[in-house]
Protein backbone atom coordinates (compact mmCIF):
# COMPACT_ATOMS: atom_id res chain seq x y z
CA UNK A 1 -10.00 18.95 18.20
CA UNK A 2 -8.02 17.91 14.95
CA UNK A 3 -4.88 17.34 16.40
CA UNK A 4 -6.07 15.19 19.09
CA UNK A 5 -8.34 13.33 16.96
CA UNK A 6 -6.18 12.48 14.44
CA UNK A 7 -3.49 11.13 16.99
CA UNK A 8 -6.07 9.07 18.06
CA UNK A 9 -6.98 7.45 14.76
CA UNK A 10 -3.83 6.91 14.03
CA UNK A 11 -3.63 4.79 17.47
CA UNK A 12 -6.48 3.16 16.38
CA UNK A 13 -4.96 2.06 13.03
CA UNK A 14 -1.97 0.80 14.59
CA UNK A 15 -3.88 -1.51 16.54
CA UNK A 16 -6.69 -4.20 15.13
CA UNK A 17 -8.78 -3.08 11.70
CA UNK A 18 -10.60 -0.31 12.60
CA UNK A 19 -14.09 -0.10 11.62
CA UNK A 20 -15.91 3.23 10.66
CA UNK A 21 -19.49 3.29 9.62
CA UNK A 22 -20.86 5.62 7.06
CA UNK A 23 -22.57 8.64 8.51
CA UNK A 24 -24.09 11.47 7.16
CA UNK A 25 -25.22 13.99 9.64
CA UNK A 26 -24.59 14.74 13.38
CA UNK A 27 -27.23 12.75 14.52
CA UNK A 28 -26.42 9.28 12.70
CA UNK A 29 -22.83 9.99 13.89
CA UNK A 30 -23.99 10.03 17.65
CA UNK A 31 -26.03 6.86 17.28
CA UNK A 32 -22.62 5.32 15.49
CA UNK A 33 -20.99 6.66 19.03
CA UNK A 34 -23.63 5.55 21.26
CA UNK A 35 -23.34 1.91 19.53
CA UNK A 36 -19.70 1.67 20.74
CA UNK A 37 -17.80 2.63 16.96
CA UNK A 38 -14.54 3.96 17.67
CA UNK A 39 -14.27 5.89 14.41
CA UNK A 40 -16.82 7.08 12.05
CA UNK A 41 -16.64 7.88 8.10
CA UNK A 42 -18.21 10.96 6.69
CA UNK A 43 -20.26 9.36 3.33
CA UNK A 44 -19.89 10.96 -0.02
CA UNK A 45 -23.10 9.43 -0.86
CA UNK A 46 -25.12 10.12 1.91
CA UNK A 47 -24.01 13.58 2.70
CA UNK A 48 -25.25 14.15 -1.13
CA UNK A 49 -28.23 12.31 -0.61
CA UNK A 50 -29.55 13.73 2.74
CA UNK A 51 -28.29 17.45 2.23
CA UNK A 52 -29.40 18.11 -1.17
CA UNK A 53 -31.34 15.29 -2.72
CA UNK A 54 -29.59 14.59 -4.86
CA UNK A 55 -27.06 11.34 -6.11
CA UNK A 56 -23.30 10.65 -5.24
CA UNK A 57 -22.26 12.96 -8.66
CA UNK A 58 -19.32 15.61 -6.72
CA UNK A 59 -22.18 18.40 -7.08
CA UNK A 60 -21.66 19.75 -3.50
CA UNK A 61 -18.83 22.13 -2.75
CA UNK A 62 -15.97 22.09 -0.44
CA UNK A 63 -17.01 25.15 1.61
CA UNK A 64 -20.06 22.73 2.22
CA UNK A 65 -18.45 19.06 2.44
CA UNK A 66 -16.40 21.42 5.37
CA UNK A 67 -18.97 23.16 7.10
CA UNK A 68 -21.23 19.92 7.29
CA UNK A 69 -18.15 17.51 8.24
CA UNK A 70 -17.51 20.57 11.13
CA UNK A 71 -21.19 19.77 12.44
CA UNK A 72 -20.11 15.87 12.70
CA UNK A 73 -16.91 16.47 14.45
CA UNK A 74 -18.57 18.84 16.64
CA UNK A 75 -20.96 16.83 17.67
CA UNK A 76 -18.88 13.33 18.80
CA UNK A 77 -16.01 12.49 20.73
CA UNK A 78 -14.58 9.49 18.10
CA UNK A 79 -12.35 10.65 15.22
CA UNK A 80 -14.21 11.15 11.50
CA UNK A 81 -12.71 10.87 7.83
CA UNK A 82 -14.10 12.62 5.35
CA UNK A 83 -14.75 11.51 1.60
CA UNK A 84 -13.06 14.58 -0.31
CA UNK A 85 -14.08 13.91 -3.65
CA UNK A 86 -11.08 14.65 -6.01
CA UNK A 87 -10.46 17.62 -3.93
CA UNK A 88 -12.36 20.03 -5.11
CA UNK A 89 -10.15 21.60 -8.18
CA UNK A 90 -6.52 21.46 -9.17
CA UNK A 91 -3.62 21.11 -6.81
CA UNK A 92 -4.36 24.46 -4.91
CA UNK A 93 -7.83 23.65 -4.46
CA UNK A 94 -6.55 20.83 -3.08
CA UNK A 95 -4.44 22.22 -0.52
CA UNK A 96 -7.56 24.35 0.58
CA UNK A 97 -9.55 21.81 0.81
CA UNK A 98 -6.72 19.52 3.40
CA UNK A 99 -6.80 22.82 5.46
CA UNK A 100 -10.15 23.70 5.86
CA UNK A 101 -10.95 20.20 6.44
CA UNK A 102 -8.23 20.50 9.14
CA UNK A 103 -10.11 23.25 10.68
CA UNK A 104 -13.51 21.50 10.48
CA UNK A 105 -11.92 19.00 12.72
CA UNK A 106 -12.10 15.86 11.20
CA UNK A 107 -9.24 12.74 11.87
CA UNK A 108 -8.40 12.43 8.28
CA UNK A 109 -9.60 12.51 4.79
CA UNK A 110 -9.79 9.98 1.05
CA UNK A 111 -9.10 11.83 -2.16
CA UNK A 112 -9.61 9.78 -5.42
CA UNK A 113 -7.83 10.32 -9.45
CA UNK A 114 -11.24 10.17 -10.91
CA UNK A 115 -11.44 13.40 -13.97
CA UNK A 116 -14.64 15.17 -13.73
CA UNK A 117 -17.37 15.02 -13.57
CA UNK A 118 -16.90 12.24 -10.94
CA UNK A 119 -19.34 9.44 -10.57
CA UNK A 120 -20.00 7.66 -7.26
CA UNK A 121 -18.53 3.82 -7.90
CA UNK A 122 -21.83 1.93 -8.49
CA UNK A 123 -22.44 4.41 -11.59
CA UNK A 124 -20.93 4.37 -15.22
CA UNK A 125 -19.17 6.84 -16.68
CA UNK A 126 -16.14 6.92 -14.14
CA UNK A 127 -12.53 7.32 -15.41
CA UNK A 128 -9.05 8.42 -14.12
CA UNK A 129 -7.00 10.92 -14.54
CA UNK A 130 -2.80 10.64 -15.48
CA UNK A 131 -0.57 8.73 -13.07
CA UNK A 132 1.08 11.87 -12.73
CA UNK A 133 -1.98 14.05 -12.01
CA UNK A 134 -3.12 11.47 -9.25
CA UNK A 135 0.18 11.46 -7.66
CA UNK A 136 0.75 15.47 -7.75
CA UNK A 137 -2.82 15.25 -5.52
CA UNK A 138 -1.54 13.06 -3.44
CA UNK A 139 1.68 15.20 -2.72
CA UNK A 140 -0.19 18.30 -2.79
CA UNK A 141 -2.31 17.09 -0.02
CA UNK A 142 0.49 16.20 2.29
CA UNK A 143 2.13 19.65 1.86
CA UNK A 144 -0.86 21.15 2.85
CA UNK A 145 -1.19 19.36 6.21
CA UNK A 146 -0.50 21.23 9.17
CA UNK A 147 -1.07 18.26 11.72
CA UNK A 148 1.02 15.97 11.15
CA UNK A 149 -1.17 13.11 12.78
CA UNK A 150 -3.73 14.47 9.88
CA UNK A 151 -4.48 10.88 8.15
CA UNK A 152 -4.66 10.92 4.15
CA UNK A 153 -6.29 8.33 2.51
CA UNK A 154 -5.63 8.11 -1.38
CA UNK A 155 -8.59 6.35 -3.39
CA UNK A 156 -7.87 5.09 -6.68
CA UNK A 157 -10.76 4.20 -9.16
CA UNK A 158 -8.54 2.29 -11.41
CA UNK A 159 -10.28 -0.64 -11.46
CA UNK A 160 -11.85 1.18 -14.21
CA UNK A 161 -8.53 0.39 -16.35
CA UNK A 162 -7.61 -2.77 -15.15
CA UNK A 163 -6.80 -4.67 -11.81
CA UNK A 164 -3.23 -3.95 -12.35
CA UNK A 165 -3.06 -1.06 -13.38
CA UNK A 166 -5.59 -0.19 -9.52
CA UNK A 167 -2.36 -2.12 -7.54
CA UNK A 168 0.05 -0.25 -9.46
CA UNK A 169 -1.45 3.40 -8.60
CA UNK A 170 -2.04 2.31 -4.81
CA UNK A 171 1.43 1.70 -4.65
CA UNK A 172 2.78 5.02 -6.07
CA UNK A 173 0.13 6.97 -3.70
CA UNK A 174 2.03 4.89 -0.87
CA UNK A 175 5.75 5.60 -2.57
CA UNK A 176 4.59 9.52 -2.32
CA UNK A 177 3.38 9.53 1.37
CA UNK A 178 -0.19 8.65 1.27
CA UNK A 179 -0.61 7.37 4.65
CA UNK A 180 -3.10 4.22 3.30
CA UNK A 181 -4.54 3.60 -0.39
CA UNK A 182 -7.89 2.70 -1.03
CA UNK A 183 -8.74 0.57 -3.61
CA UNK A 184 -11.83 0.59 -5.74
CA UNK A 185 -12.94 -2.72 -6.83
CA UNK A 186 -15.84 -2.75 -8.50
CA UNK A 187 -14.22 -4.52 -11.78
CA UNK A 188 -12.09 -7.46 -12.07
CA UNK A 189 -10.10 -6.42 -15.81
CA UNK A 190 -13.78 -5.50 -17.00
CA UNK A 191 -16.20 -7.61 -15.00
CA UNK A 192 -18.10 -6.71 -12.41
CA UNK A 193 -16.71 -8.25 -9.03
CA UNK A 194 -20.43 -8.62 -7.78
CA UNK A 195 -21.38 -11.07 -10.56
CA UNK A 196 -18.88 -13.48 -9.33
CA UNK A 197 -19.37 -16.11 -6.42
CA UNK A 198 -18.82 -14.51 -2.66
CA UNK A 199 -15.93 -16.96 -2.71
CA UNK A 200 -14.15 -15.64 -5.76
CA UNK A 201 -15.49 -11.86 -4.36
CA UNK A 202 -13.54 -12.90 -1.24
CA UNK A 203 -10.29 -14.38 -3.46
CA UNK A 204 -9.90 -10.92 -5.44
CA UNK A 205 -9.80 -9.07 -2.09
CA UNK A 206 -7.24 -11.21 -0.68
CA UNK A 207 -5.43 -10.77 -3.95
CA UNK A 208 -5.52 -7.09 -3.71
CA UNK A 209 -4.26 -6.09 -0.37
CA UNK A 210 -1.68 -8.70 -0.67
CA UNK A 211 -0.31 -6.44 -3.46
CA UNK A 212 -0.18 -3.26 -2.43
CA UNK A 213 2.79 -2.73 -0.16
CA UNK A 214 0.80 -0.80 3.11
CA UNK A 215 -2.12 -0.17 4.74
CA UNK A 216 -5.47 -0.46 3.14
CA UNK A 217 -8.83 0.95 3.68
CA UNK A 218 -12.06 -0.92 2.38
CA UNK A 219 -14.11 0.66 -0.49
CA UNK A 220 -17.27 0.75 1.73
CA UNK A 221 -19.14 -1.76 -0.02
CA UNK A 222 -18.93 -4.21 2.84
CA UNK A 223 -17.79 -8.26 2.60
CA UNK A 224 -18.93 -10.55 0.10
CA UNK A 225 -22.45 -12.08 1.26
CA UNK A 226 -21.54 -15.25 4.19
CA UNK A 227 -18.55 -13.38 4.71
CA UNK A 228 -17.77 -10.39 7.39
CA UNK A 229 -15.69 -7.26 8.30
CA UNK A 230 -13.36 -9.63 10.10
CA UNK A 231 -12.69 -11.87 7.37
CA UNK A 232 -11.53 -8.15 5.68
CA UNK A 233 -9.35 -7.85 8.41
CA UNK A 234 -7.59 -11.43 8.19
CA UNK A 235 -7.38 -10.53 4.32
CA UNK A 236 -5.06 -7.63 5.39
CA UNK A 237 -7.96 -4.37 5.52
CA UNK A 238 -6.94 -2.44 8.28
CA UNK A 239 -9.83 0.18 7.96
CA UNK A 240 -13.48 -0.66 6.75
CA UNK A 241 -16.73 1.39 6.85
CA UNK A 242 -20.42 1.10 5.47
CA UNK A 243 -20.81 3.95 2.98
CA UNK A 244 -24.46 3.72 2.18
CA UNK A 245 -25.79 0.84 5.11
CA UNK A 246 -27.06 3.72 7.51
CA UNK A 247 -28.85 5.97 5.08
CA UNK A 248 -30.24 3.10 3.11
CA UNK A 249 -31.73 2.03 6.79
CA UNK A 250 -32.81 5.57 7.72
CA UNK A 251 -34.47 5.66 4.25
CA UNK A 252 -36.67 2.64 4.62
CA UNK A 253 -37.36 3.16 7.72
CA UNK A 254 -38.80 6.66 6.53
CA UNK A 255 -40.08 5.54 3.39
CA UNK A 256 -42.46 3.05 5.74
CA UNK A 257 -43.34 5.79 8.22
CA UNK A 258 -44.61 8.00 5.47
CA UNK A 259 -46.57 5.43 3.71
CA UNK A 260 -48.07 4.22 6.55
CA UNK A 261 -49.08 8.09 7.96
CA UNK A 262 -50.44 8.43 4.25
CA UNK A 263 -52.32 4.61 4.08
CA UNK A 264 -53.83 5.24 7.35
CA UNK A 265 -53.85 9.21 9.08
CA UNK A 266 -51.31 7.34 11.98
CA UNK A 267 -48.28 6.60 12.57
CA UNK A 268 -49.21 4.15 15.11
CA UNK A 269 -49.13 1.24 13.06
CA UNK A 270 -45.41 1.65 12.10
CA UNK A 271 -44.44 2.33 15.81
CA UNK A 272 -46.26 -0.78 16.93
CA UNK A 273 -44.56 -2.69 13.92
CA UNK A 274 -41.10 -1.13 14.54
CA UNK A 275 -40.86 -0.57 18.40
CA UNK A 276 -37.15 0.97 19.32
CA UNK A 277 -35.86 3.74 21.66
CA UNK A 278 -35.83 6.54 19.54
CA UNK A 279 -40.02 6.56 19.18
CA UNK A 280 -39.79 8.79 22.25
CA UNK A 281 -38.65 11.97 21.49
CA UNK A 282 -37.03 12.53 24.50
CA UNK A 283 -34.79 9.56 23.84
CA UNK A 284 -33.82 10.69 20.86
CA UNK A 285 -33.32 14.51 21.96
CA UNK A 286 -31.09 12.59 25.05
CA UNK A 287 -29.21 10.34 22.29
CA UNK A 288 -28.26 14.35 21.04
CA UNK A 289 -27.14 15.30 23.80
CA UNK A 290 -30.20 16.67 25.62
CA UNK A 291 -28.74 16.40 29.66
CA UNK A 292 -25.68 17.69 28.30
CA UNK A 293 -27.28 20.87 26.94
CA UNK A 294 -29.69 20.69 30.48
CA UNK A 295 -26.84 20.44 32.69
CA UNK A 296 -25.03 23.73 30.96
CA UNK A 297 -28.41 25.52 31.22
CA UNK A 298 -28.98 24.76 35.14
CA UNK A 299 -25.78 25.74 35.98
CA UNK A 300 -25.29 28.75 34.29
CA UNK A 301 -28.79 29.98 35.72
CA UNK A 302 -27.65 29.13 38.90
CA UNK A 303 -24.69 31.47 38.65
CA UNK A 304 -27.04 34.35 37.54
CA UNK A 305 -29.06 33.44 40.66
CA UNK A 306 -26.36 33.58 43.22
């Protein structure tokens, strides 16, 4: 599964911007399928979030970020990458952490220089560690690959320091091997880049990616509001995905099932209110899969028939 799904992303990257929405369990990776995505991104956040609770703080562990990205792959056709966190450790844990997520099957993986304890981007309190640190990650990472298709992603959260100092280590993950950078921009030299104007948002990005000398993937936070993923691409992006858009949808659409079951004893309101496919069960069970898993079942009982 890894080999061939990582050949493929990387045939998908060589072609127009690829984009990947943020899932964070099998199921929201099927529906990303189903809607036509060619590639899907494994959230930080919502893995977090939706497994234990709990916020985008590193506090789940690589035997887990593995096992749950193995589910994902498993359970699509389309290649996934996989937010790694710092990696888990030093350099070694590193390198166990490119192989098992080798094994799990995913396309490829991001792994940032934040120190720990790492903080999820629209939190305070991240910082970096050494140039030389970030770079030995990056390195130790590509040793560890097996596949050679295997796509690593470097994240830098340098933005944190200063917007040159964020071009300067995107470049040196590129100089080492990294196979794109990815650019947290958050801050503009200390300023938040949402509190500007969507056109000056739109100006920085431009700025950015013209800057670093290779491929770029998007930070997940989406284009500046009257803008879209294609004016990322024009600006130079050639991967973008929606860290947080599909849990944030899952949870309001929960959020205003359970009120409404609690308000009223029913859930009929909300399915009047909010008619889709997946109010049947059996759509939903077929969106999983369900004639797949029928189809195995019939035939193998007719075998034991015969």
């Amino acid at each position: 599964m890894s080999a061939r799904q990582s050949a493929r992303l990387r045939t998908l990257l060589a072609g127009e911007m690829v984009v990947a929405p943020g899932v964070f369990d099998a199921l929201s990776a099927r529906l990303a399928q189903l809607a036509g995505f060619s590639a899907v991104h494994m959230t930080g956040l919502g893995v977090e979030a939706s497994q234990l609770g709990a916020p985008d703080l590193g506090l789940m562990t690589m035997t887990e970020i593995a096992q749950h990205a193995a589910r994902i792959a498993g359970a699509i056709d389309i290649p996934v990458i996989a937010d790694v966190d710092t990696g888990f450790g030093g350099v070694l844990n590193v390198q166990r952490t490119i192989r098992e997520m080798e094994r799990a099957g995913v396309a490829g993986v991001h792994i940032e220089d934040q120190s720990l304890p790492k903080h999820c981007p629209l939190l305070a309190g991240r910082k970096v560690v050494s140039r030389a640190e970030a770079v030995d990650r990056v390195k130790a990472a590509l040793d560890a690959r097996s596949d050679p298709d295997f796509v690593i992603v470097a994240r830098s959260d340098a933005d944190t320091v200063s917007f040159g100092e964020l071009i300067e280590r995107c470049n040196m993950f590129l100089a080492a091997g990294a196979d794109m950078a990815m650019p947290v921009l958050m801050n503009v030299d200390g300023a938040s880049l949402f509190a500007l104007p969507p056109d000056e948002q739109m100006a920085w990005h431009r700025k950015l990616v013209a800057a670093i000398d290779g491929p770029v993937m998007g930070m997940g936070a989406g284009a500046p509001r009257g803008y879209t993923h294609r004016d990322l691409a024009a600006a130079g992006y050639r991967l973008m995905m929606y860290s947080a858009d599909a849990l944030g949808a899952a949870a309001n659409a929960m959020a205003a099932l359970f009120a409404e079951i609690a308000a009223t004893g029913s859930a009929t309101g909300y399915a009047d209110a909010n008619p889709g496919p997946y109010t049947d069960p059996l759509a939903l069970m077929r969106a999983a899969r369900l004639d797949e898993y029928v189809e195995a079942e019939r035939r193998y009982a007719a075998s034991l028939a015969s």
